[in-house]
PDB file of N, CA and C in Angstrom:
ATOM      1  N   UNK A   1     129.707  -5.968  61.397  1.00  0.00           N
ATOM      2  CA  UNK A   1     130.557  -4.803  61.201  1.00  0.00           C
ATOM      3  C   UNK A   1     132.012  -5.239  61.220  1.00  0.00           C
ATOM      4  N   UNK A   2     133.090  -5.135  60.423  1.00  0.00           N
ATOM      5  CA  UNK A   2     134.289  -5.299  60.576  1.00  0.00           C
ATOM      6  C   UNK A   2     135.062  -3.949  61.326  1.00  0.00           C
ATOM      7  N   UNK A   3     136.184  -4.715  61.442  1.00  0.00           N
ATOM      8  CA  UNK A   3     136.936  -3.937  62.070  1.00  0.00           C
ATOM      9  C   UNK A   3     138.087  -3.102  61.040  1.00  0.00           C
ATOM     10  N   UNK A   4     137.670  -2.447  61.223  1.00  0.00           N
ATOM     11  CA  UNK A   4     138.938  -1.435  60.328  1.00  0.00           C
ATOM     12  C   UNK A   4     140.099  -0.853  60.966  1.00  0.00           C
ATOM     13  N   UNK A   5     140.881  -0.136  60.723  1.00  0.00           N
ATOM     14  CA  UNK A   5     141.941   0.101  61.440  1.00  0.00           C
ATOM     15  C   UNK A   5     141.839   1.338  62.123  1.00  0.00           C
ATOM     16  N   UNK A   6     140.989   1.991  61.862  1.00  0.00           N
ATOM     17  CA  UNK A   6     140.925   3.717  62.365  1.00  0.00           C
ATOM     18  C   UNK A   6     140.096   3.264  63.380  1.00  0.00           C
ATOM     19  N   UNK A   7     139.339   2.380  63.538  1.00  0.00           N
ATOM     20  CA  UNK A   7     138.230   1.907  64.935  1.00  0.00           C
ATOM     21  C   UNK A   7     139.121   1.186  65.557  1.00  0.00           C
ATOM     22  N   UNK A   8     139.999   0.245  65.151  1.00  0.00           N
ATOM     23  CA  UNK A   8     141.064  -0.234  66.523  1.00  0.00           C
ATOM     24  C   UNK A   8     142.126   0.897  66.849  1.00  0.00           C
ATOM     25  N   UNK A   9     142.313   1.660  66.048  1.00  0.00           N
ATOM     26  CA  UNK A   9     142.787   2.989  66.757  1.00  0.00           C
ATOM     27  C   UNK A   9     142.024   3.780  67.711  1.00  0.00           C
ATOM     28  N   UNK A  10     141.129   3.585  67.341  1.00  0.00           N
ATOM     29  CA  UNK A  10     140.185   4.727  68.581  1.00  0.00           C
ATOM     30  C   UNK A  10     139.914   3.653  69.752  1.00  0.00           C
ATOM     31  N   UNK A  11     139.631   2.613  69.544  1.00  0.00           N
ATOM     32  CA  UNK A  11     139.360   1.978  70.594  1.00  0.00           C
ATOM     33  C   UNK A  11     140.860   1.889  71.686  1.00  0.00           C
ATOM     34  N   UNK A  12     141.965   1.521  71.194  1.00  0.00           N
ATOM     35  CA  UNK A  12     143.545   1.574  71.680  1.00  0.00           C
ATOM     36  C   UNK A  12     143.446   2.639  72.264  1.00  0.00           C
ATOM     37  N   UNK A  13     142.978   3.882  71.863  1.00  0.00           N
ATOM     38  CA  UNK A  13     143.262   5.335  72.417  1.00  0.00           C
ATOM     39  C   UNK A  13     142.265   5.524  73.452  1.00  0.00           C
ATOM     40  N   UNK A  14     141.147   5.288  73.590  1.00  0.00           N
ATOM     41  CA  UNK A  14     140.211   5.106  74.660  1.00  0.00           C
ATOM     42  C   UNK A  14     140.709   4.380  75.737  1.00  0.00           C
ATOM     43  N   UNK A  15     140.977   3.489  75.424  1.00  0.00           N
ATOM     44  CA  UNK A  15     141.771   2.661  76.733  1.00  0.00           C
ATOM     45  C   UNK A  15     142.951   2.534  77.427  1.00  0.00           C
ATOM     46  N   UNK A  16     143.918   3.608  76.213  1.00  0.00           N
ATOM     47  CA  UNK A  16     145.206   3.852  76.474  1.00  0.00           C
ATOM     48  C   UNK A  16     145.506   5.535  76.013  1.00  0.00           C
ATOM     49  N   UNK A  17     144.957   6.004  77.180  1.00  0.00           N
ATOM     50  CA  UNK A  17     144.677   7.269  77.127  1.00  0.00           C
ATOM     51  C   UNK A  17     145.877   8.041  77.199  1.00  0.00           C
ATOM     52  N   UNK A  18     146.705   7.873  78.133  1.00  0.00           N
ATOM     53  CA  UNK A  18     148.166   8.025  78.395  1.00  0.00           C
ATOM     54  C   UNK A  18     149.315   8.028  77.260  1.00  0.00           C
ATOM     55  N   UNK A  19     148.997   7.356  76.168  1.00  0.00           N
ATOM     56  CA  UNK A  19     149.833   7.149  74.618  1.00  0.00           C
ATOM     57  C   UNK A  19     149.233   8.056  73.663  1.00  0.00           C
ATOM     58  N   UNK A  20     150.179   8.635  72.686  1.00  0.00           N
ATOM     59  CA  UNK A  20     149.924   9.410  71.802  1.00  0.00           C
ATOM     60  C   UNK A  20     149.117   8.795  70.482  1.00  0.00           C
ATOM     61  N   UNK A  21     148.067   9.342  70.021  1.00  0.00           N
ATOM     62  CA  UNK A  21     147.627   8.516  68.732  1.00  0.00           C
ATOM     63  C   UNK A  21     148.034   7.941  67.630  1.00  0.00           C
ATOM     64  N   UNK A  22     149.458   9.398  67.648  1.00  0.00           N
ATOM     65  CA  UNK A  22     150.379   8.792  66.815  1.00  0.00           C
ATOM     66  C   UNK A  22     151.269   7.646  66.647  1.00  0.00           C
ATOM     67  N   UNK A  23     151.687   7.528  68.590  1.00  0.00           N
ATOM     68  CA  UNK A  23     152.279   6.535  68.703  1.00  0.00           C
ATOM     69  C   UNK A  23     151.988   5.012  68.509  1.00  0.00           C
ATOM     70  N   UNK A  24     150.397   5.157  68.374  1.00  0.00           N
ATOM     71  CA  UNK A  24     149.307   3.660  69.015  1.00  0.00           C
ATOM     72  C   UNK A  24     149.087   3.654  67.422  1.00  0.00           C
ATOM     73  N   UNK A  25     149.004   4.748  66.306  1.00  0.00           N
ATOM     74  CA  UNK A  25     149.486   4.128  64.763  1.00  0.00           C
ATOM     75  C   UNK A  25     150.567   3.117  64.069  1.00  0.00           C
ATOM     76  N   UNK A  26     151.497   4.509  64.673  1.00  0.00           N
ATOM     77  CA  UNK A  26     152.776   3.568  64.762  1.00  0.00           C
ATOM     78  C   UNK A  26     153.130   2.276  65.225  1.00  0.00           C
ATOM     79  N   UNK A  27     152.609   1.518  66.290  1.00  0.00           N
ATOM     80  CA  UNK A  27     152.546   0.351  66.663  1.00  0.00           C
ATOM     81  C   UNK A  27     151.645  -0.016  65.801  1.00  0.00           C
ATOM     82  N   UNK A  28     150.497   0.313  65.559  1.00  0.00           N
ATOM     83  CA  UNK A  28     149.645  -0.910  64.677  1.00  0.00           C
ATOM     84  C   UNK A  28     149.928  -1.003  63.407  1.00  0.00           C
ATOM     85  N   UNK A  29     150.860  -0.231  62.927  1.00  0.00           N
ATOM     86  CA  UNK A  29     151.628  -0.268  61.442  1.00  0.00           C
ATOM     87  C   UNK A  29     152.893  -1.444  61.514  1.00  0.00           C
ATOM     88  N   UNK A  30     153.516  -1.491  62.808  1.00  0.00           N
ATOM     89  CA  UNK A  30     154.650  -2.004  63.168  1.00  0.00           C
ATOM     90  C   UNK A  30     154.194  -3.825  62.764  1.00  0.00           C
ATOM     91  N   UNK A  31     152.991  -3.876  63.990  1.00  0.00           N
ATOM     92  CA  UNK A  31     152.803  -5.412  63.956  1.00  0.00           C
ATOM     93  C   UNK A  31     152.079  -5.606  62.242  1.00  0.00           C
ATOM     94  N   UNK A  32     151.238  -5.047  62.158  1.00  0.00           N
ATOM     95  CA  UNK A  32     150.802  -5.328  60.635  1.00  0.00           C
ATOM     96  C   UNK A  32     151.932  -5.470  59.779  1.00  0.00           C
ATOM     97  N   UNK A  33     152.960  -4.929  59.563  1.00  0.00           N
ATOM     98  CA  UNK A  33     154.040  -4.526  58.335  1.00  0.00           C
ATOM     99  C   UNK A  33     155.069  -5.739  59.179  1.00  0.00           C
ATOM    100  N   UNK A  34     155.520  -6.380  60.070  1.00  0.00           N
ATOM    101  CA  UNK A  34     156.231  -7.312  60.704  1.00  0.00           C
ATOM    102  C   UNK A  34     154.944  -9.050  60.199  1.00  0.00           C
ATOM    103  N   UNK A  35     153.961  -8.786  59.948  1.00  0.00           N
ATOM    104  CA  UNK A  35     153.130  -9.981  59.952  1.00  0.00           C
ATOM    105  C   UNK A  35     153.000 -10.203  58.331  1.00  0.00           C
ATOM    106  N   UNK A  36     152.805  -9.594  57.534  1.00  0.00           N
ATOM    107  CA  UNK A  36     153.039  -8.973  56.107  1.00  0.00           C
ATOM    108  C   UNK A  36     154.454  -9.508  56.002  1.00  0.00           C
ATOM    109  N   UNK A  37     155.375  -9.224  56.505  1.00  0.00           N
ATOM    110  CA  UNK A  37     156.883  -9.540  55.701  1.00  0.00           C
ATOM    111  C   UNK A  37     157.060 -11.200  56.486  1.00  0.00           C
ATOM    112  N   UNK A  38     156.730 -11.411  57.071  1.00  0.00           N
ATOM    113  CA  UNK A  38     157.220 -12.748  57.613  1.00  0.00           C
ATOM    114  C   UNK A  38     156.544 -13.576  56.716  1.00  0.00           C
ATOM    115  N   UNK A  39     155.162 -13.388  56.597  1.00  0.00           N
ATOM    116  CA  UNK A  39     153.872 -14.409  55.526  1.00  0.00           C
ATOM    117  C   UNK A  39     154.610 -14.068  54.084  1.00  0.00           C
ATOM    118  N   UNK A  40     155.527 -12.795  53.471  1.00  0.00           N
ATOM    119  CA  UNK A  40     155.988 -12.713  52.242  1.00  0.00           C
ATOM    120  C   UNK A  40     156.762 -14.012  52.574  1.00  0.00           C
ATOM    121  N   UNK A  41     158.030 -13.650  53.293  1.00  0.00           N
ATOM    122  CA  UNK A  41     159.292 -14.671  53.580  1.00  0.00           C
ATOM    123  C   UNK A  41     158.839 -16.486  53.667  1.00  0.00           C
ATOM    124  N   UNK A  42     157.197 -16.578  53.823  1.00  0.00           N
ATOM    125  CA  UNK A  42     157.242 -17.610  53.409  1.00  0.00           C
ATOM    126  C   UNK A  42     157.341 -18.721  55.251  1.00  0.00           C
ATOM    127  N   UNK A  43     157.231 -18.051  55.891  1.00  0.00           N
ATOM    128  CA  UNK A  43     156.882 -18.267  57.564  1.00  0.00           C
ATOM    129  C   UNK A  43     155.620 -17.990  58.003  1.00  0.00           C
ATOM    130  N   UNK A  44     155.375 -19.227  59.042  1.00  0.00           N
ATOM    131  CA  UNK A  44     154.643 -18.521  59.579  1.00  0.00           C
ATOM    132  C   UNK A  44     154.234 -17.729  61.048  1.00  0.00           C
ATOM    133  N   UNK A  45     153.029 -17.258  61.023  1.00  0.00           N
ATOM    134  CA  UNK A  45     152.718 -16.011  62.062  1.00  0.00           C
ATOM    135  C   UNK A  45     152.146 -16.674  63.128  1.00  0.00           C
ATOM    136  N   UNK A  46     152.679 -16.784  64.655  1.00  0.00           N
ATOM    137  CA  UNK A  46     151.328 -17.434  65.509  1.00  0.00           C
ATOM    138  C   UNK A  46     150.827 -16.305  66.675  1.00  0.00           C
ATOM    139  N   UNK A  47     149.746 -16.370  66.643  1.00  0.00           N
ATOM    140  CA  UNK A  47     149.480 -15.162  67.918  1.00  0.00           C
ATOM    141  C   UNK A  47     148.527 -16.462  69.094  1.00  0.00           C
ATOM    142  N   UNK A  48     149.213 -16.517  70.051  1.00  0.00           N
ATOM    143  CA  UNK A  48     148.674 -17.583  70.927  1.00  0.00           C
ATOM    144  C   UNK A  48     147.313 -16.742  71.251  1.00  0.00           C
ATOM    145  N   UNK A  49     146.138 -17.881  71.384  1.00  0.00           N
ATOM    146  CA  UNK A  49     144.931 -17.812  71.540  1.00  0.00           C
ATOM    147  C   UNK A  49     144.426 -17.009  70.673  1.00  0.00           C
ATOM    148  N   UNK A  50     144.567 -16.600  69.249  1.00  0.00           N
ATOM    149  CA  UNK A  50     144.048 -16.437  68.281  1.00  0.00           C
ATOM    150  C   UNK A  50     143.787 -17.387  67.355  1.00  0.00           C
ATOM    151  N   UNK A  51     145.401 -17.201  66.424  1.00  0.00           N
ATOM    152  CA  UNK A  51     145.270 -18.312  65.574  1.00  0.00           C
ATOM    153  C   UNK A  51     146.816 -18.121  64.578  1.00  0.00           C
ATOM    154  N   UNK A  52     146.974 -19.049  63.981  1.00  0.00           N
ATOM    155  CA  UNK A  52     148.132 -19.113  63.153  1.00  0.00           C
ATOM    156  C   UNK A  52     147.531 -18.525  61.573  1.00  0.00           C
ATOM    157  N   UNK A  53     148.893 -18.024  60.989  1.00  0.00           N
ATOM    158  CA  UNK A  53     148.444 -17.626  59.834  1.00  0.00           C
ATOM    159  C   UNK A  53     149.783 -18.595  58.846  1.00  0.00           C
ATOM    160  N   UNK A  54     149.325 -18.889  57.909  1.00  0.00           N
ATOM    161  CA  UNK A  54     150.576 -19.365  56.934  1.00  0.00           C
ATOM    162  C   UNK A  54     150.125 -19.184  55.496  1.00  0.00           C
ATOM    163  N   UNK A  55     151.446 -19.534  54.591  1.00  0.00           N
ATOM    164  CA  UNK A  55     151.020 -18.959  52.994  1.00  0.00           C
ATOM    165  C   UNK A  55     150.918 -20.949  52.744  1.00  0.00           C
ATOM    166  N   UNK A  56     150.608 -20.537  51.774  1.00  0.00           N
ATOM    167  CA  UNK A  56     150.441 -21.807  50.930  1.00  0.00           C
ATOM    168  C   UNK A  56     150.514 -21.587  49.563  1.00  0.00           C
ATOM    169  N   UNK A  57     151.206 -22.537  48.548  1.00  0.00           N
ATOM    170  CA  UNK A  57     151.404 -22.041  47.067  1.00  0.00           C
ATOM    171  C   UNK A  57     150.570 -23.052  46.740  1.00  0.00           C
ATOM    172  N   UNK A  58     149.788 -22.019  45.705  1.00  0.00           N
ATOM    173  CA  UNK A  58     148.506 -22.886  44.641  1.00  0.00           C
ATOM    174  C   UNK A  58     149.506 -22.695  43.360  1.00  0.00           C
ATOM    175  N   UNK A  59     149.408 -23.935  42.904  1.00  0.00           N
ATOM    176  CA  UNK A  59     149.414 -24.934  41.324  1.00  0.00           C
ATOM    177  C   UNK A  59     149.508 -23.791  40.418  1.00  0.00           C
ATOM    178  N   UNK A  60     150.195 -23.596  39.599  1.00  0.00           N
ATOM    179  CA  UNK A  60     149.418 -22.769  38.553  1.00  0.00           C
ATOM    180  C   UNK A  60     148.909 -23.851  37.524  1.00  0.00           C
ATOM    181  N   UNK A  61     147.543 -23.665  36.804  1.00  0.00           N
ATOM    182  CA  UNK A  61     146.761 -24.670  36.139  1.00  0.00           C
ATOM    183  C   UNK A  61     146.068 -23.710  34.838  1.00  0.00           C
ATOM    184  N   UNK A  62     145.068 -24.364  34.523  1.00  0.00           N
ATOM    185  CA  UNK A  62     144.429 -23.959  33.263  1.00  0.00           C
ATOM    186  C   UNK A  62     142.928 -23.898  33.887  1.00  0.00           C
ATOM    187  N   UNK A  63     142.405 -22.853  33.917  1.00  0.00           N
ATOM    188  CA  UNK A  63     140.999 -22.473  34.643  1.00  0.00           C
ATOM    189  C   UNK A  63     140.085 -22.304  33.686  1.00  0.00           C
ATOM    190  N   UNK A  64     139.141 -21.552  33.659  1.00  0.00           N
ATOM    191  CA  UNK A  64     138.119 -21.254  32.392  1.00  0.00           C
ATOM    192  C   UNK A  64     137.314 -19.895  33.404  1.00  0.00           C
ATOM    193  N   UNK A  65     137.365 -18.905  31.915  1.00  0.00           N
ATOM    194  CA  UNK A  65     136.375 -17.938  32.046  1.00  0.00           C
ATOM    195  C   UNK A  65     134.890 -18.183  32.216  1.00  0.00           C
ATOM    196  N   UNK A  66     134.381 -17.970  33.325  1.00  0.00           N
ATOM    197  CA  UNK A  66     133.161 -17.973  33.432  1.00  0.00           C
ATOM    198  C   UNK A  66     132.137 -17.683  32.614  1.00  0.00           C
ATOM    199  N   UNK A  67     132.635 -16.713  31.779  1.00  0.00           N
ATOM    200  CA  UNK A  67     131.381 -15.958  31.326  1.00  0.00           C
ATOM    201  C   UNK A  67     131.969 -16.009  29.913  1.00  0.00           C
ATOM    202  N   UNK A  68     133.119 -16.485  29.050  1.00  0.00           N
ATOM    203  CA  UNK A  68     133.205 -16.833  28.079  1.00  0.00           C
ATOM    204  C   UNK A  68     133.372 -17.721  27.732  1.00  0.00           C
ATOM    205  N   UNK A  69     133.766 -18.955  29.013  1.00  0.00           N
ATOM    206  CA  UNK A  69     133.861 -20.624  28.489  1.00  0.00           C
ATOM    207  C   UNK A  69     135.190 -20.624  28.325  1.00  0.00           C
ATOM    208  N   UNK A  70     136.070 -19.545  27.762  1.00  0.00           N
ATOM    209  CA  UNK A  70     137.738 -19.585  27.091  1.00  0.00           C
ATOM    210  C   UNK A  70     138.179 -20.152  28.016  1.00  0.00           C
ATOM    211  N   UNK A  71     139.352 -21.006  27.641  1.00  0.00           N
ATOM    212  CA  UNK A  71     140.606 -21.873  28.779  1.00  0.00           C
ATOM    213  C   UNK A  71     141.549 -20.082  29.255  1.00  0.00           C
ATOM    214  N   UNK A  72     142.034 -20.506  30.377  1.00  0.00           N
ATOM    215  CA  UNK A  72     142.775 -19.131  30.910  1.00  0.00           C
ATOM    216  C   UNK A  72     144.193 -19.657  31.700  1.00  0.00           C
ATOM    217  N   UNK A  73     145.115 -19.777  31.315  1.00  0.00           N
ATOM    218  CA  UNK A  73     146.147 -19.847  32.164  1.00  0.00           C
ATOM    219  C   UNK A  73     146.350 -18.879  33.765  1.00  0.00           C
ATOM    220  N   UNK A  74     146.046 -19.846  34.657  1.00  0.00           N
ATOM    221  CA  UNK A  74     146.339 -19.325  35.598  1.00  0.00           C
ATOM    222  C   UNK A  74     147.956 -19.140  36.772  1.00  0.00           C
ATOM    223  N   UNK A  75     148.326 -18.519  36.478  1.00  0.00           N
ATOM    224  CA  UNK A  75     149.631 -18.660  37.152  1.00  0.00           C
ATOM    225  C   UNK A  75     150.208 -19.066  38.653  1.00  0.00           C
ATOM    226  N   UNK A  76     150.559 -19.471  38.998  1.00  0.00           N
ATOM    227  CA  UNK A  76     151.247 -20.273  40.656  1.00  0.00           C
ATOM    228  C   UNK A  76     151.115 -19.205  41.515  1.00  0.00           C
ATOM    229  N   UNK A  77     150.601 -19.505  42.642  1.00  0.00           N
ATOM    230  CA  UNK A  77     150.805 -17.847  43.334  1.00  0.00           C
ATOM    231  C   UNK A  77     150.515 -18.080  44.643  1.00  0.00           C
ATOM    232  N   UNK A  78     151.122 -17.148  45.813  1.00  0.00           N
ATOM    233  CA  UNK A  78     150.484 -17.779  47.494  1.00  0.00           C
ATOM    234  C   UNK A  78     149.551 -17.465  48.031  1.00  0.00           C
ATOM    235  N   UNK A  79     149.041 -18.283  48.843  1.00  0.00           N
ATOM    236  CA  UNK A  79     147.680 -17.804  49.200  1.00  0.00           C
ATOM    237  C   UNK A  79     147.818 -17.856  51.088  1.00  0.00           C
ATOM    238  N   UNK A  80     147.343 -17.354  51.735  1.00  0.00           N
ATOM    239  CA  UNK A  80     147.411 -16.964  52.899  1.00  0.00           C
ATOM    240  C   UNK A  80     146.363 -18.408  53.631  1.00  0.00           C
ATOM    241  N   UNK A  81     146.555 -18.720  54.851  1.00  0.00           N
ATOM    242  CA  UNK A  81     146.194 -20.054  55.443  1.00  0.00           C
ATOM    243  C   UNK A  81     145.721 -19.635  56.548  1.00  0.00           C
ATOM    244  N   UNK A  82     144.127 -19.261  57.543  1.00  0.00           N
ATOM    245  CA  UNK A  82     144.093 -19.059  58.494  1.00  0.00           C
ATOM    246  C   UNK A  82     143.856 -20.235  59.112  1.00  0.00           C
ATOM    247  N   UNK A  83     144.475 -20.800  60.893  1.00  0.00           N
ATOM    248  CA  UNK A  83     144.082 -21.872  61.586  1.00  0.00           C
ATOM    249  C   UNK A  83     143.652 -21.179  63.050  1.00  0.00           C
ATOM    250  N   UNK A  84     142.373 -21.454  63.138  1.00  0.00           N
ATOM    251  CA  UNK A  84     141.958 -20.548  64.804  1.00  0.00           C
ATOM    252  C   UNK A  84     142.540 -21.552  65.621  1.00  0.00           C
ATOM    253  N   UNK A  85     142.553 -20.888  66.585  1.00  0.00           N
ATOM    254  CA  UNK A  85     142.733 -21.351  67.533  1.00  0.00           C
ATOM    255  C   UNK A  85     141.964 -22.025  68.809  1.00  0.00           C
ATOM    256  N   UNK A  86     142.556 -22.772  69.669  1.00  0.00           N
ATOM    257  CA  UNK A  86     140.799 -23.433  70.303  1.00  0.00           C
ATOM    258  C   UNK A  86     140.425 -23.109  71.334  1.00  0.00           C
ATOM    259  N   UNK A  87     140.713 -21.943  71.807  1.00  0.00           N
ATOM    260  CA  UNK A  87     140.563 -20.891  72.706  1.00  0.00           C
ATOM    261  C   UNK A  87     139.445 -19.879  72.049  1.00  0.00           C
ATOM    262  N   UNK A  88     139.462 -19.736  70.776  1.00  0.00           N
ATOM    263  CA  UNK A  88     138.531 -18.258  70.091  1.00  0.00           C
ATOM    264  C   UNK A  88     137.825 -19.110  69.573  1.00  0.00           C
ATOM    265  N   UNK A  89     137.646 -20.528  69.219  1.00  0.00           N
ATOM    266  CA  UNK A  89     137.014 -21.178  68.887  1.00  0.00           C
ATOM    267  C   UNK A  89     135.796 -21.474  69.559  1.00  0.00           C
ATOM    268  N   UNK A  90     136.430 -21.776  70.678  1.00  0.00           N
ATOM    269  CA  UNK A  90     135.487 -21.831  72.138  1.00  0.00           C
ATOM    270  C   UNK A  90     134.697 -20.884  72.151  1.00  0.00           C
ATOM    271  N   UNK A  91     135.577 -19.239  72.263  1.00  0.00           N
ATOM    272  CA  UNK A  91     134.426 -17.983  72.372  1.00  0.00           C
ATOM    273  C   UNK A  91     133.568 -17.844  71.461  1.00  0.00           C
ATOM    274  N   UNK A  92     134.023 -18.324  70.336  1.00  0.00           N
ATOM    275  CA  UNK A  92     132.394 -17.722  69.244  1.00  0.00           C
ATOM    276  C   UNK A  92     131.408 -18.290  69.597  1.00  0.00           C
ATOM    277  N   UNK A  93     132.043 -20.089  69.667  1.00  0.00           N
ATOM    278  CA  UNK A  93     130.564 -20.916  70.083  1.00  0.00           C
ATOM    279  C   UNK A  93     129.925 -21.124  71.822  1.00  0.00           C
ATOM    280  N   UNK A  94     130.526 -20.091  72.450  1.00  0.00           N
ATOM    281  CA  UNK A  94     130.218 -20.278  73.534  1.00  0.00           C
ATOM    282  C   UNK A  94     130.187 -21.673  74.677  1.00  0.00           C
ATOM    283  N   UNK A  95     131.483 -21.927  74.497  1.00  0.00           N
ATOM    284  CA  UNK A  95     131.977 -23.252  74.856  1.00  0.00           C
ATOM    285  C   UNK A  95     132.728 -22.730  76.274  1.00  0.00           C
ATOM    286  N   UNK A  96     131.995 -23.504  77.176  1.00  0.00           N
ATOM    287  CA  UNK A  96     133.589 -23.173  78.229  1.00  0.00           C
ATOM    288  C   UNK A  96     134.730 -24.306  77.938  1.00  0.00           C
ATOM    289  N   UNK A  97     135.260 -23.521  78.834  1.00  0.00           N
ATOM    290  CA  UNK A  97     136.886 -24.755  78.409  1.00  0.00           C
ATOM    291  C   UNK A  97     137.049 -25.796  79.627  1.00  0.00           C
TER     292      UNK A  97
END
């Protein structure tokens, strides 16, 4: 099941009962739209014991249509870089530290 944003809202509001829903939007718009413009700007994002995020620019090259064989110019463009961290790394595989 992924996580969507209206379920980390409800979950935030369950546990932070005391804050307005609106307000606990507003924050999760804040860090999303602050993590978004820094990865535009071409920086990167670290959230300790998660993981780092960075862009990376792919080549623009000459690809091919799958399903027609045709050559396709593909244009240069960034691509987003996740690196976990070795703390969450640990938790998936059930590693102590």
């Amino acid at each position: 099941m992924a996580v969507v944003k209206s379920k980390l809202l409800k979950d935030l509001s369950k546990n932070y009962p005391n804050f307005l829903k609106k307000d606990l939007k507003k924050f999760i718009d804040i860090i999303l739209d602050e993590i978004k413009n820094t990865l535009k700007r071409g920086e990167r994002v670290e959230l300790r014991g998660f993981g780092i995020f960075s862009t990376k620019r792919q080549k623009a090259r000459i690809s091919r249509n799958p399903k027609t064989g045709e050559k396709v110019n593909t244009p240069e463009k960034k691509t987003i870089h996740f690196k976990m961290a070795k703390d969450l790394f640990k938790k998936l595989n059930n590693e102590k530290k």
